[in-house]
N, C-alpha and C. Protein backbone atom coordinates (compact mmCIF):
# COMPACT_ATOMS: atom_id res chain seq x y z
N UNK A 1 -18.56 16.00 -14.26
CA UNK A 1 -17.25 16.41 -14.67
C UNK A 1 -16.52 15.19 -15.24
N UNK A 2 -16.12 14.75 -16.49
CA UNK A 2 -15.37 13.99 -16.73
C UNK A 2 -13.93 14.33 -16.97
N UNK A 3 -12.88 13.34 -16.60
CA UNK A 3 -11.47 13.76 -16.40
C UNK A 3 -11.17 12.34 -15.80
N UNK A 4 -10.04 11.86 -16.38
CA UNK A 4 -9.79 10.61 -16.58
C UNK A 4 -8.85 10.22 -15.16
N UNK A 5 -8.80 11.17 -14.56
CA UNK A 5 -8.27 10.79 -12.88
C UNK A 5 -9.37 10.57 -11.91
N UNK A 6 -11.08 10.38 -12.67
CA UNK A 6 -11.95 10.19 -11.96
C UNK A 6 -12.10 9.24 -12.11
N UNK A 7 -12.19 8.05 -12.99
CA UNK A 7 -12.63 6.90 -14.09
C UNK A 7 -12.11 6.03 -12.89
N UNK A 8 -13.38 5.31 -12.48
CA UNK A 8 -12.96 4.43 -11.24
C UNK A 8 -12.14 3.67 -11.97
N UNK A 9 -11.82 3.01 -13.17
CA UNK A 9 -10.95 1.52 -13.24
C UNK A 9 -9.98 2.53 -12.55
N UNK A 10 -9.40 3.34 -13.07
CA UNK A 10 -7.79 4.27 -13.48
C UNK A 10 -7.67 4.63 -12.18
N UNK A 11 -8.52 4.81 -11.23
CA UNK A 11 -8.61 4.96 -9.35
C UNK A 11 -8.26 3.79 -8.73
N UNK A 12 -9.04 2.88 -8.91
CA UNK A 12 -8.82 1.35 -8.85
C UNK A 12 -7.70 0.73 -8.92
N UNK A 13 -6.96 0.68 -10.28
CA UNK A 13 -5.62 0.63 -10.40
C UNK A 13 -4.38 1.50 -9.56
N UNK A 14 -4.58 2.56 -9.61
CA UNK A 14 -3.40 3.66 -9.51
C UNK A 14 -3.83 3.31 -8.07
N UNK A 15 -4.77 3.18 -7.26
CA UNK A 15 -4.52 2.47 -5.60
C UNK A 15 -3.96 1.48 -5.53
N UNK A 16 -3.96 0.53 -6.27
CA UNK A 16 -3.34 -1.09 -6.14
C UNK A 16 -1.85 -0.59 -6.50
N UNK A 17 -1.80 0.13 -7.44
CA UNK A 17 -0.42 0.41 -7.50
C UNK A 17 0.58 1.23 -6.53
N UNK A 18 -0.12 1.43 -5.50
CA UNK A 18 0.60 2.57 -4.70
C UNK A 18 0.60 1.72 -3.47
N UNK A 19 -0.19 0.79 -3.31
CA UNK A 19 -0.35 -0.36 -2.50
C UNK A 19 0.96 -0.92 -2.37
N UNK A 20 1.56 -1.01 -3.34
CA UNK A 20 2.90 -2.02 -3.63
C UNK A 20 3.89 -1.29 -2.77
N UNK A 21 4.03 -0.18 -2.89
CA UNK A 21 4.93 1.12 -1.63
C UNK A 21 4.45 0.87 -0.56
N UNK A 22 3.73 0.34 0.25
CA UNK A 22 3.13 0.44 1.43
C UNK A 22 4.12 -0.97 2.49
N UNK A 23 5.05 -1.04 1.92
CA UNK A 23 5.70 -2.10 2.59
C UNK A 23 6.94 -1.92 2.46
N UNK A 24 7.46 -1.67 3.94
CA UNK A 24 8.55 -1.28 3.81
C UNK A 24 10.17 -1.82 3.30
N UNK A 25 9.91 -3.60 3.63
CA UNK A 25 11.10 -4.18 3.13
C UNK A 25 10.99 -3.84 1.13
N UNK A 26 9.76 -3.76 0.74
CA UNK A 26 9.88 -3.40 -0.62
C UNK A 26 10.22 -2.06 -0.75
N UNK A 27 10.29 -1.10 0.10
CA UNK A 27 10.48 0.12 -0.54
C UNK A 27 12.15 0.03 -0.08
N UNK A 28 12.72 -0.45 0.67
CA UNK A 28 13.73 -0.29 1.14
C UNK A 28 14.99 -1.39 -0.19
N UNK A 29 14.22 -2.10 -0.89
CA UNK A 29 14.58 -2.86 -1.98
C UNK A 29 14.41 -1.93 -3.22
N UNK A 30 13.56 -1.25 -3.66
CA UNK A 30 13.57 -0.15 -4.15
C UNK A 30 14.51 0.77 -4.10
N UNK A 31 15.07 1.37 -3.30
CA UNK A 31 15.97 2.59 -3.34
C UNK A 31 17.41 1.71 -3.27
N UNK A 32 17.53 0.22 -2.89
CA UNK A 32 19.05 0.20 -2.80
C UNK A 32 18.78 -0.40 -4.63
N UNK A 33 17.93 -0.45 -5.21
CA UNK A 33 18.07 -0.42 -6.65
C UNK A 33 18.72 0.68 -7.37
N UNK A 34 17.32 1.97 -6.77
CA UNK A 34 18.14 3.20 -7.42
C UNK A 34 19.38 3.59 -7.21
N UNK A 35 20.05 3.22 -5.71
CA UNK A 35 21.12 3.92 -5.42
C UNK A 35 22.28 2.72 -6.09
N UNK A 36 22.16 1.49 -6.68
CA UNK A 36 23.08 0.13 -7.45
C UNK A 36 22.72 0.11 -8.82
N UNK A 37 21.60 0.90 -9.30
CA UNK A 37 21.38 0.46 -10.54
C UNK A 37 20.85 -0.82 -10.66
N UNK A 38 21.52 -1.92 -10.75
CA UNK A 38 21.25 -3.31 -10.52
C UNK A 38 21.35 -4.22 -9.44
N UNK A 39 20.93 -5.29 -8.81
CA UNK A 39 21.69 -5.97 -8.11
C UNK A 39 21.22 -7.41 -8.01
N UNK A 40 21.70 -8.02 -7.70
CA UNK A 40 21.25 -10.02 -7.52
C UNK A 40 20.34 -10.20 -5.99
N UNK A 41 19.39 -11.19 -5.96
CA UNK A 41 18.63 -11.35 -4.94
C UNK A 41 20.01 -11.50 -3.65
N UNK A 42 20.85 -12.24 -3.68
CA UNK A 42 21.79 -12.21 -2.68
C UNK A 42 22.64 -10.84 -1.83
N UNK A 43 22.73 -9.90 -3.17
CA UNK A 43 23.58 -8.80 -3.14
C UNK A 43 22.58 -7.67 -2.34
N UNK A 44 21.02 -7.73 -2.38
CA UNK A 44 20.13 -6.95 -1.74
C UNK A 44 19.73 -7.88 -0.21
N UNK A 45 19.90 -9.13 0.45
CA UNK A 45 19.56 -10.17 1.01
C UNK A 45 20.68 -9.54 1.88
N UNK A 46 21.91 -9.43 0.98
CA UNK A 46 22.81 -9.27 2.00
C UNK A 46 22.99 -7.46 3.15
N UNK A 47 22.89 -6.82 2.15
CA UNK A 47 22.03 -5.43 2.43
C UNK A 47 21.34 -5.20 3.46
N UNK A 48 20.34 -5.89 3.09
CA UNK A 48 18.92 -5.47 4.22
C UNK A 48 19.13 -6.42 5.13
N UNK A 49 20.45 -7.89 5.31
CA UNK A 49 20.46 -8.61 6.35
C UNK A 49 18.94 -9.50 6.43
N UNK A 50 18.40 -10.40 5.66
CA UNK A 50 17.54 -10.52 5.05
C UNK A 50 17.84 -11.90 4.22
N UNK A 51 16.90 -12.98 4.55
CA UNK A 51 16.78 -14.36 3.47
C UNK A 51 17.27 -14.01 2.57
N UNK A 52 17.91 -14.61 1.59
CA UNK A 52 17.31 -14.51 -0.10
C UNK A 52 15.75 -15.05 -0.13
N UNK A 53 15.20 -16.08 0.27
CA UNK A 53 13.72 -16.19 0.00
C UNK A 53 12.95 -15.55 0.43
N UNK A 54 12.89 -14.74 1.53
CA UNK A 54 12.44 -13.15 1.69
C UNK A 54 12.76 -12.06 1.00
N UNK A 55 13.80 -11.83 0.40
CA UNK A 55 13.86 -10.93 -0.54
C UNK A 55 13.14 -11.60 -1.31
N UNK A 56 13.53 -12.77 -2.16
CA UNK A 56 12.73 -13.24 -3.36
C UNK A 56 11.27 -12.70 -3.80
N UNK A 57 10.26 -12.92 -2.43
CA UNK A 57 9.35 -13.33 -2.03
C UNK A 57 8.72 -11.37 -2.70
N UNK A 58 9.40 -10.86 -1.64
CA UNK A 58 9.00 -9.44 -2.21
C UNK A 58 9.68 -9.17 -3.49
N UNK A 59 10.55 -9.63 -4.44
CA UNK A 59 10.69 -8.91 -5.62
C UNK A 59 9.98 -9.48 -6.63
N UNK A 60 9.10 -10.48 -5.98
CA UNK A 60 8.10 -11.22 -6.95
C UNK A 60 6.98 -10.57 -7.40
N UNK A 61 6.98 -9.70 -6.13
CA UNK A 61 5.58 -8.97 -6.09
C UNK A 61 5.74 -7.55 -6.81
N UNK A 62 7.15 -6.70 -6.92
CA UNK A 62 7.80 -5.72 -7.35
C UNK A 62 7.33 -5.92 -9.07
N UNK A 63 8.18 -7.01 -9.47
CA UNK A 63 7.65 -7.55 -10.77
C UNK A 63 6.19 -7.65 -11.07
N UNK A 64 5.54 -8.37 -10.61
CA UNK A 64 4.03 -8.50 -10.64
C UNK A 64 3.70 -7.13 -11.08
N UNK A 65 4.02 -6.66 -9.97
CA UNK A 65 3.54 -5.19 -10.35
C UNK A 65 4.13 -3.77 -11.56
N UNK A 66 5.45 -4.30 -11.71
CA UNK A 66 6.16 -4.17 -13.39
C UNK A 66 6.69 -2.69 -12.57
N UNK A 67 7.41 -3.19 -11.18
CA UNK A 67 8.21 -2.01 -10.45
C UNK A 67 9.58 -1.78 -10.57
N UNK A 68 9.97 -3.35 -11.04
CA UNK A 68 11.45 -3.84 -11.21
C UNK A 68 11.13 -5.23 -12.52
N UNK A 69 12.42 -5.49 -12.72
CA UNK A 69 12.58 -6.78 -13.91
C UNK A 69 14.00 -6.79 -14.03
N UNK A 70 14.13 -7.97 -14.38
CA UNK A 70 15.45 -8.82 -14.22
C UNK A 70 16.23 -9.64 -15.57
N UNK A 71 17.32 -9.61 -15.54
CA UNK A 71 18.17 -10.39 -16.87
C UNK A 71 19.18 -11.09 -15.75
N UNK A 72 18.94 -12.28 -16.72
CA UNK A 72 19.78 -13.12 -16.63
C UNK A 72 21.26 -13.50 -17.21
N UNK A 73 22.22 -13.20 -16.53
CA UNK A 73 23.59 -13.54 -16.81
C UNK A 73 24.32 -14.63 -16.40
N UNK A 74 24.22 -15.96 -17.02
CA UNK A 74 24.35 -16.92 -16.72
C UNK A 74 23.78 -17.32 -15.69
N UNK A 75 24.17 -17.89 -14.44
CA UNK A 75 23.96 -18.44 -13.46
C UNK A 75 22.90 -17.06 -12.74
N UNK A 76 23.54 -16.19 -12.52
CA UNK A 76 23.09 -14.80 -12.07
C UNK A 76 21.91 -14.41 -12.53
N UNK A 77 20.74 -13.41 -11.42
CA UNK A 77 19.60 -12.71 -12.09
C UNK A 77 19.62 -11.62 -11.54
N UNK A 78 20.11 -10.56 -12.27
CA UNK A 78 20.28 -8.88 -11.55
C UNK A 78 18.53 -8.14 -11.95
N UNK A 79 18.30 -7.66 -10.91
CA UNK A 79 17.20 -7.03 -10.55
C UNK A 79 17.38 -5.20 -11.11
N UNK A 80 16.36 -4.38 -11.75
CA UNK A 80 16.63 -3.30 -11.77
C UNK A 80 15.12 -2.42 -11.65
N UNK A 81 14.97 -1.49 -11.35
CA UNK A 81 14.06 -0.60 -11.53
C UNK A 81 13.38 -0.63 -13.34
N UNK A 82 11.53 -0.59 -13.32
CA UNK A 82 11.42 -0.80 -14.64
C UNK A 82 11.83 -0.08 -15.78
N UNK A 83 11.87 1.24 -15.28
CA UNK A 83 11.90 3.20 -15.97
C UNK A 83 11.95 3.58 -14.54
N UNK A 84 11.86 4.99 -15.43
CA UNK A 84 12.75 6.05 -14.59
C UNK A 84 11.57 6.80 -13.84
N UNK A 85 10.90 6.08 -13.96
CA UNK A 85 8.88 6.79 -13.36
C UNK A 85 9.09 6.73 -11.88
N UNK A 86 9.25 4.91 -11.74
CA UNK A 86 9.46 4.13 -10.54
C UNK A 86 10.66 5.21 -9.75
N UNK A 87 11.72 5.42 -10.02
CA UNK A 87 12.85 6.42 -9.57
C UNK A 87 12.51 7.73 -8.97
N UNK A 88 11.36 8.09 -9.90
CA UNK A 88 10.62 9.90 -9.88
C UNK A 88 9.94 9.28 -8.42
N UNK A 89 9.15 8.55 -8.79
CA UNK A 89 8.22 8.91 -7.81
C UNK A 89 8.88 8.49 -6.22
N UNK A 90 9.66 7.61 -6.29
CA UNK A 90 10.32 7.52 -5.06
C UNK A 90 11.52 8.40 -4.66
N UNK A 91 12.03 9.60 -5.37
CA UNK A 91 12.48 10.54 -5.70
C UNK A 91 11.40 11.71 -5.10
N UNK A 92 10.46 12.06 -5.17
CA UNK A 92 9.11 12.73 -5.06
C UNK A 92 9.24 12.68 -3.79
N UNK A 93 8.81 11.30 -3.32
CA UNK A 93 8.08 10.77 -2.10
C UNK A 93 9.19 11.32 -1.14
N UNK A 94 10.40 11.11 -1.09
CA UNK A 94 11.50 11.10 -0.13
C UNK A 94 11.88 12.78 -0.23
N UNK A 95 11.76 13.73 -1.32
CA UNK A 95 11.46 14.80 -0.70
C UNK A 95 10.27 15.29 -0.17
N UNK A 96 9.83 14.70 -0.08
CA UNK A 96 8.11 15.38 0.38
C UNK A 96 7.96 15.37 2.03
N UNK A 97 8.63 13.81 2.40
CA UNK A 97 8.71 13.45 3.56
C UNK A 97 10.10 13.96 4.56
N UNK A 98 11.48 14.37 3.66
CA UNK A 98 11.95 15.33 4.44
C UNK A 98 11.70 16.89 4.10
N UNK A 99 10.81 17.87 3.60
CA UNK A 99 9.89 18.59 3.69
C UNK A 99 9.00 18.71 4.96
N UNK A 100 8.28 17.49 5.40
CA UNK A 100 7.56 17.46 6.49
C UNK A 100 8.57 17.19 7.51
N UNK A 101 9.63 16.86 7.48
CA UNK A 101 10.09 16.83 9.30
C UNK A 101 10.87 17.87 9.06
């Protein structure tokens, strides 16, 4: 049967990518995105009660993974969700899971 949701790279990948959700201070950096639109490593640090170099640390990896990206305004670097995919699917996920309880 070929069908391109079998194609180990595209399995391979789309696990590593779902990998990146599997941690909760990142998913919890995630939604105070969606719910700010934007925000500065300090402004989410302060949030989650949380380093800035612990936040840092995980939005490095957010990026890496092209979950979030950032502009620079002078001194400032506001963080945002990449598209509106990243939004869906954590949108998805959070009804699915109040569905199950």
């Amino acid at each position: 049967m070929e069908n391109e949701y079998f194609e180990d790279e595209a399995v391979i990948d789309l696990a590593d990518f779902f990998k990146v959700f599997a941690d909760a201070t990142r998913l919890k950096i995630l939604f105070y995105l969606v719910a700010e639109k934007e925000a500065s490593v300090s402004s989410i640090a302060e949030y989650l009660q949380m380093t800035q170099s612990a936040i840092s640390q995980q939005l490095k990896v957010l990026r890496q993974n092209r979950l979030v990206k950032f502009k620079k305004e002078g001194k400032n670097v506001l963080y945002r969700l990449c598209d509106e995919h990243i939004n869906k699917i954590l949108t998805l996920g959070l009804e699915h899971y109040k569905e199950l309880m």
